[in-house]
PDB file of N, CA and C in Angstrom:
ATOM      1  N   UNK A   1     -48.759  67.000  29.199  1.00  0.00           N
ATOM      2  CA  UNK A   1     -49.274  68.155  29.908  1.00  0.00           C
ATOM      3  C   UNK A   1     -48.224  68.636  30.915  1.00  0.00           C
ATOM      4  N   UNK A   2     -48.117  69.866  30.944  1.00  0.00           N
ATOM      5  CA  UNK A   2     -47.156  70.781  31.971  1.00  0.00           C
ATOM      6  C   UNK A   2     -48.068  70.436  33.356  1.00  0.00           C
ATOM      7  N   UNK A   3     -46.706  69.839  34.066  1.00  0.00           N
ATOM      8  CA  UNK A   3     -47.093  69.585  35.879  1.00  0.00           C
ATOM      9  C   UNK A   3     -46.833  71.237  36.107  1.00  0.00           C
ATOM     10  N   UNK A   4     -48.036  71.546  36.730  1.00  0.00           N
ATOM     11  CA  UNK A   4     -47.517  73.137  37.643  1.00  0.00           C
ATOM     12  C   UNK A   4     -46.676  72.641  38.710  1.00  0.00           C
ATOM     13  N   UNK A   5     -46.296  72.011  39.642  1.00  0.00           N
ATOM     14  CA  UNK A   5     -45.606  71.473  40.378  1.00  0.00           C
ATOM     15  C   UNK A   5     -44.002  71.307  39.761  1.00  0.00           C
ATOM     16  N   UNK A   6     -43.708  70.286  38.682  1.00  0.00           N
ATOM     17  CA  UNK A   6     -42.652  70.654  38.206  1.00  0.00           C
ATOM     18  C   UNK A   6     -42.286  72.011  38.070  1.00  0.00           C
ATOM     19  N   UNK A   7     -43.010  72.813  37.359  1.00  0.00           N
ATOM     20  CA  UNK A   7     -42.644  73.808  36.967  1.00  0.00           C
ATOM     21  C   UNK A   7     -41.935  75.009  38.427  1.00  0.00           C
ATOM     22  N   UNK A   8     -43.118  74.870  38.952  1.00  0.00           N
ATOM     23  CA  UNK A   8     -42.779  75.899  40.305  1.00  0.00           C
ATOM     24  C   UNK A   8     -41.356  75.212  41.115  1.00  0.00           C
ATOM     25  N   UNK A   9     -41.219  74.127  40.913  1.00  0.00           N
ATOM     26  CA  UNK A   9     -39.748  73.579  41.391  1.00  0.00           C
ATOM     27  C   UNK A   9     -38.611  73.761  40.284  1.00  0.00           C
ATOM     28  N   UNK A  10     -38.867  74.231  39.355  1.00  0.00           N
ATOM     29  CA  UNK A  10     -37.447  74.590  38.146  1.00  0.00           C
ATOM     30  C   UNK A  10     -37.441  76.159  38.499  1.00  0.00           C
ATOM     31  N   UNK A  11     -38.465  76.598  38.908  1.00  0.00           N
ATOM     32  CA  UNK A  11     -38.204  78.053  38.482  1.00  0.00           C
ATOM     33  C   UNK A  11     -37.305  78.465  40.335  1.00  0.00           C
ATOM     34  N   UNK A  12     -37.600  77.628  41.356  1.00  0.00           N
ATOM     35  CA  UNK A  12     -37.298  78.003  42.684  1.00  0.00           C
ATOM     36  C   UNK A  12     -35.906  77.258  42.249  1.00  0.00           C
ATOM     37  N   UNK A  13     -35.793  76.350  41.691  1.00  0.00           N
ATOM     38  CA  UNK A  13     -34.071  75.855  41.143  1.00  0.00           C
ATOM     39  C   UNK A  13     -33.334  76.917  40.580  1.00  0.00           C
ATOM     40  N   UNK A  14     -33.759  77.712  39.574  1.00  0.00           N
ATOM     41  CA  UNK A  14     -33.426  78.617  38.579  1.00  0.00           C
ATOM     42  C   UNK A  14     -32.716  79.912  39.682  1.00  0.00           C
ATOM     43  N   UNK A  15     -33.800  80.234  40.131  1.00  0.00           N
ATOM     44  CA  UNK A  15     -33.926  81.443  41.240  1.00  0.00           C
ATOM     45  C   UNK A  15     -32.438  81.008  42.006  1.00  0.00           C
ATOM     46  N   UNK A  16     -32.531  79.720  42.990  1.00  0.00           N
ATOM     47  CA  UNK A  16     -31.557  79.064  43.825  1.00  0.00           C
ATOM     48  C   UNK A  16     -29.924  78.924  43.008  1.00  0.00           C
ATOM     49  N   UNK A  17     -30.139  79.041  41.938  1.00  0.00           N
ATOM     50  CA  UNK A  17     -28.506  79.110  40.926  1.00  0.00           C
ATOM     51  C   UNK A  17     -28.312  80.174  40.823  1.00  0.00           C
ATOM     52  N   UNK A  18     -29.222  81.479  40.746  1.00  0.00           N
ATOM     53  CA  UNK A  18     -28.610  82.330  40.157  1.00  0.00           C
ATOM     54  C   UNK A  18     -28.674  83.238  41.842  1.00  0.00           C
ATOM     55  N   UNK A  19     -28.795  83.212  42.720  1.00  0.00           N
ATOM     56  CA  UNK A  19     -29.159  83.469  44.192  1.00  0.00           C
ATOM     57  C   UNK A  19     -27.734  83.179  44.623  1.00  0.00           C
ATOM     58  N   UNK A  20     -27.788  81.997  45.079  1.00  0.00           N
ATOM     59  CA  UNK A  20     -27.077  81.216  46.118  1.00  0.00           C
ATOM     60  C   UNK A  20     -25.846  80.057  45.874  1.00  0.00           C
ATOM     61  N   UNK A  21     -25.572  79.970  44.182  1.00  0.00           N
ATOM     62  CA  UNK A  21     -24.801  79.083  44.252  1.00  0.00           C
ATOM     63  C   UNK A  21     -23.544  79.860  44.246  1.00  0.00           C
ATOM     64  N   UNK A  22     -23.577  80.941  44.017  1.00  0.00           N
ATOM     65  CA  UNK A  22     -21.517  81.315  44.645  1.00  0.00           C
ATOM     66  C   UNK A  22     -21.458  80.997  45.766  1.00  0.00           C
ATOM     67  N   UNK A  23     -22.438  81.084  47.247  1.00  0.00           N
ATOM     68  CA  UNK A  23     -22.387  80.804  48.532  1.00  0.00           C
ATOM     69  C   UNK A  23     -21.972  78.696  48.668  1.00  0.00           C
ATOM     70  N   UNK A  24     -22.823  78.355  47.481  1.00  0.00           N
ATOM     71  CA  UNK A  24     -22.613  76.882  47.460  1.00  0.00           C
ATOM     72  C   UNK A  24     -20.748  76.297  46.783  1.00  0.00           C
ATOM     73  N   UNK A  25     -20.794  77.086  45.944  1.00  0.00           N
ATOM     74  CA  UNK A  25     -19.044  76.877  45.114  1.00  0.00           C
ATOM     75  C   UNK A  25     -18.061  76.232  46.385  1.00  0.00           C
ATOM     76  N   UNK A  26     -18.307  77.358  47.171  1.00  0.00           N
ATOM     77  CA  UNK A  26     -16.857  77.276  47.845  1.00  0.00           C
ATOM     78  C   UNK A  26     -17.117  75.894  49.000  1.00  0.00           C
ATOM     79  N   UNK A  27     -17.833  75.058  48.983  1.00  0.00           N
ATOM     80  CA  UNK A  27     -18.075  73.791  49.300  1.00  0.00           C
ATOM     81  C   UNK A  27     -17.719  72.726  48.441  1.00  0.00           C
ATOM     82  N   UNK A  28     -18.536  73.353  47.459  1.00  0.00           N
ATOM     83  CA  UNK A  28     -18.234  72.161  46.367  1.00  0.00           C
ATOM     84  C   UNK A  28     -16.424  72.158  45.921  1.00  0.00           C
ATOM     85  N   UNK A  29     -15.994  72.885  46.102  1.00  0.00           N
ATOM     86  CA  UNK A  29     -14.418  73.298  45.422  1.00  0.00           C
ATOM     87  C   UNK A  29     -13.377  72.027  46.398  1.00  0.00           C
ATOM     88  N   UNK A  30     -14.017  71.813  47.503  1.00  0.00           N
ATOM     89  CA  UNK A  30     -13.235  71.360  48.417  1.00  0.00           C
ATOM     90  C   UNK A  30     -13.862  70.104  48.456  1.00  0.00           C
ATOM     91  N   UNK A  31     -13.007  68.913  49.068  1.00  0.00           N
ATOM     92  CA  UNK A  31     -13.042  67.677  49.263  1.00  0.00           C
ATOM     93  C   UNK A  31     -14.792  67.493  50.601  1.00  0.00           C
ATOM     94  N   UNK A  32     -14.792  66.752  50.741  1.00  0.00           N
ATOM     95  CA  UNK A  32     -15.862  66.622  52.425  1.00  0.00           C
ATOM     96  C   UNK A  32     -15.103  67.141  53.038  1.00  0.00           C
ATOM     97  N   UNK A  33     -14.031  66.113  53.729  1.00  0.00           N
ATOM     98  CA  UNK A  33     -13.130  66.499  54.438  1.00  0.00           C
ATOM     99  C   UNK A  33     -12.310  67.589  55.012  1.00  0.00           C
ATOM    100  N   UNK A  34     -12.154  68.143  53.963  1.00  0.00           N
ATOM    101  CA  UNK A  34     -11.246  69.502  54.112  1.00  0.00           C
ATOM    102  C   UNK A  34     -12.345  70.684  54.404  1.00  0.00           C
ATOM    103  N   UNK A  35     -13.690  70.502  53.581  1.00  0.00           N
ATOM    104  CA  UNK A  35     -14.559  71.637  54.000  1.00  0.00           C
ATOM    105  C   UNK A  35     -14.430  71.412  55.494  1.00  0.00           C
ATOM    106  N   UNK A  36     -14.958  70.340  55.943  1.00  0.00           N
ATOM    107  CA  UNK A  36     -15.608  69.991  57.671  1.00  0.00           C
ATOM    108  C   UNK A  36     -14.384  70.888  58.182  1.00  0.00           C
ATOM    109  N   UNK A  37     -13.064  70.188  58.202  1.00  0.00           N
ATOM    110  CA  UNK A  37     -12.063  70.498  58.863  1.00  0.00           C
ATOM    111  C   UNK A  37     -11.794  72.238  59.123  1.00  0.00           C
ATOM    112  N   UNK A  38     -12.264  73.025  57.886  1.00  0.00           N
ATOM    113  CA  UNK A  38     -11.887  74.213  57.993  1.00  0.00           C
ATOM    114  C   UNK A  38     -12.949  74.491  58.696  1.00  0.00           C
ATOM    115  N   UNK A  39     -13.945  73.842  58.545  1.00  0.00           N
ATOM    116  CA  UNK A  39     -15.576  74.690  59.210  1.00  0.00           C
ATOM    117  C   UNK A  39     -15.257  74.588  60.663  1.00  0.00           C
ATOM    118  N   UNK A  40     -14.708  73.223  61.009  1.00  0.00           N
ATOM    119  CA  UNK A  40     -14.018  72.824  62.650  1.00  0.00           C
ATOM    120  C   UNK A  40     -13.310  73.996  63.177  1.00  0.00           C
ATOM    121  N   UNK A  41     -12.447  74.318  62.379  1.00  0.00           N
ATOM    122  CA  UNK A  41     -11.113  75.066  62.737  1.00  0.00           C
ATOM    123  C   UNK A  41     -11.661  76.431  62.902  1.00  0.00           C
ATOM    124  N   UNK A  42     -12.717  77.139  62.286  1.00  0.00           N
ATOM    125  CA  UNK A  42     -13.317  78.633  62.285  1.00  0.00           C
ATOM    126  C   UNK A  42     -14.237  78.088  63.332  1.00  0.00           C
ATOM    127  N   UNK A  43     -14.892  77.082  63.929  1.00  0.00           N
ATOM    128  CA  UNK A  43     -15.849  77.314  64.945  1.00  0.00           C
ATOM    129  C   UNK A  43     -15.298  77.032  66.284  1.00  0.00           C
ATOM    130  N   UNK A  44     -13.600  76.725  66.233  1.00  0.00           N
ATOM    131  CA  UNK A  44     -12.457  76.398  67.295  1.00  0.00           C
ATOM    132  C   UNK A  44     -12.958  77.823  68.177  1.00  0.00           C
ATOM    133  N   UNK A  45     -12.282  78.660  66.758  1.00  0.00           N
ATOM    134  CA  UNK A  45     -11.588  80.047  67.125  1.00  0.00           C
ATOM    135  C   UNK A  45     -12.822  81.076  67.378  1.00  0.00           C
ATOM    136  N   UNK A  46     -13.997  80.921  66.403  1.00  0.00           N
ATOM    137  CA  UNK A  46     -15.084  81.637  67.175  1.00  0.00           C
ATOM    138  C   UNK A  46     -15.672  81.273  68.575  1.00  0.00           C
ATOM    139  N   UNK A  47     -15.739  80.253  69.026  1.00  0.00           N
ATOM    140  CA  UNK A  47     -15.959  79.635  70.185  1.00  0.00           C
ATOM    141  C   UNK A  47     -14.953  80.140  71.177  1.00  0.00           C
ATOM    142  N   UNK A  48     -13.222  80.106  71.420  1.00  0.00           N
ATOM    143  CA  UNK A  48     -12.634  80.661  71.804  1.00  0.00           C
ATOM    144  C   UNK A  48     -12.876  81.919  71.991  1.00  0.00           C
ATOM    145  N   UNK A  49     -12.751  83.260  70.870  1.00  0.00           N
ATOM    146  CA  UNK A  49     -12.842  84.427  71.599  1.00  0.00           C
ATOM    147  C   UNK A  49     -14.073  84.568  71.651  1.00  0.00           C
ATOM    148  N   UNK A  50     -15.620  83.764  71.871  1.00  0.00           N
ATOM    149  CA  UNK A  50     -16.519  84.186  72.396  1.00  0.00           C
ATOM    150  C   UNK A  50     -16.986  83.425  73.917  1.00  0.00           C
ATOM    151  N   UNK A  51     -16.193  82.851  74.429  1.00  0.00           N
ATOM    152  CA  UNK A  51     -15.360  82.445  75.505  1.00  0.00           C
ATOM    153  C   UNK A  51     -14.361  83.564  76.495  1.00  0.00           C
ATOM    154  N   UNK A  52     -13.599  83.872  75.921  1.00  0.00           N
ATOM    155  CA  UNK A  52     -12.786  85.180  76.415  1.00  0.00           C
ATOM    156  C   UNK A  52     -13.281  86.443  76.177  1.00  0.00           C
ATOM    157  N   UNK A  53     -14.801  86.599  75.211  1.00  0.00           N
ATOM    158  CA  UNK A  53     -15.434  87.319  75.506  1.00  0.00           C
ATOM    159  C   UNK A  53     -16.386  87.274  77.326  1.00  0.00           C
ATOM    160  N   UNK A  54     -16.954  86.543  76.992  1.00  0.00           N
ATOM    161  CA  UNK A  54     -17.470  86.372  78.363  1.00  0.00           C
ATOM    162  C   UNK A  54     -16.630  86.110  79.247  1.00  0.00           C
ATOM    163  N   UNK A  55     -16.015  85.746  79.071  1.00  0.00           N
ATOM    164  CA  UNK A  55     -14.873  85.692  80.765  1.00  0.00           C
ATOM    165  C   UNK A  55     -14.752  87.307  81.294  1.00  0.00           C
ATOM    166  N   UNK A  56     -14.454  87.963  80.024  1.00  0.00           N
ATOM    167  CA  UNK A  56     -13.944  89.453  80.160  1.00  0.00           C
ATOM    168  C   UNK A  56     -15.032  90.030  80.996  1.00  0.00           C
ATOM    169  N   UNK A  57     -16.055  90.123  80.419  1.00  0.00           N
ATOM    170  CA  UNK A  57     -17.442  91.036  81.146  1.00  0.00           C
ATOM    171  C   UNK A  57     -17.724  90.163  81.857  1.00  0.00           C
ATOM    172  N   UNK A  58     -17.536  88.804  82.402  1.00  0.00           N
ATOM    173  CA  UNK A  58     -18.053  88.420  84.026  1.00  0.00           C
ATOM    174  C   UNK A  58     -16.678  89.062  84.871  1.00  0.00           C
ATOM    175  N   UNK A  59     -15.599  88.900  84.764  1.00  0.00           N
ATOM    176  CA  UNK A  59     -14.799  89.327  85.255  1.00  0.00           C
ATOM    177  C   UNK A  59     -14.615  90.889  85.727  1.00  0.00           C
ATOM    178  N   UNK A  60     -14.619  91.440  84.545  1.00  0.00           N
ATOM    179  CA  UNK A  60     -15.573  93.306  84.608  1.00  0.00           C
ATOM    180  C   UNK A  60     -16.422  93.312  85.517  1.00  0.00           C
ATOM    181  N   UNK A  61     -17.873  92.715  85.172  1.00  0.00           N
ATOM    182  CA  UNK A  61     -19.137  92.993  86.172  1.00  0.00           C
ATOM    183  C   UNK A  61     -18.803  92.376  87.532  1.00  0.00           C
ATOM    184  N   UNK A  62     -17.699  91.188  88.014  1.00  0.00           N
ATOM    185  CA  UNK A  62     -17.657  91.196  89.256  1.00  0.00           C
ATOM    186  C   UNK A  62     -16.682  91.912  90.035  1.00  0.00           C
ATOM    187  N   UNK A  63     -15.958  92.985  89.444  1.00  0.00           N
ATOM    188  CA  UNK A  63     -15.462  94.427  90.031  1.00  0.00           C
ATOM    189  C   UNK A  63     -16.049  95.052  90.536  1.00  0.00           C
ATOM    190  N   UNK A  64     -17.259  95.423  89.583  1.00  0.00           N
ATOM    191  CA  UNK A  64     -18.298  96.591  89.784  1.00  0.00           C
ATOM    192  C   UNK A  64     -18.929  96.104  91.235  1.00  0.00           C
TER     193      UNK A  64
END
């Protein structure tokens, strides 16, 4: 007998491959390691200029 349960979990699998796995590839393509490291290295530099963002406009608003 067909589990409805299985089923509703192949078809949200199905959906999830044809959705979201190019977003998943570019993880899988890369080692652990090297993903983390690049993910490190882009949240360095977003952290930085959103850092020197705010410095800028406290610095601005305590002119005003």
């Amino acid at each position: 007998m067909i589990s409805k349960e299985r089923v509703r979990h192949m078809t949200k699998l199905a959906e999830f491959e044809n959705e979201e796995s190019k977003a998943c590839q570019k993880a899988t393509q890369y080692f652990r390691r090297d993903y983390v490291a690049m993910e490190l290295i882009k949240s360095f530099f977003a952290g930085t200029i959103a850092f020197g963002l705010c410095c800028g406009f406290f610095t601005t608003w305590r002119i005003w």
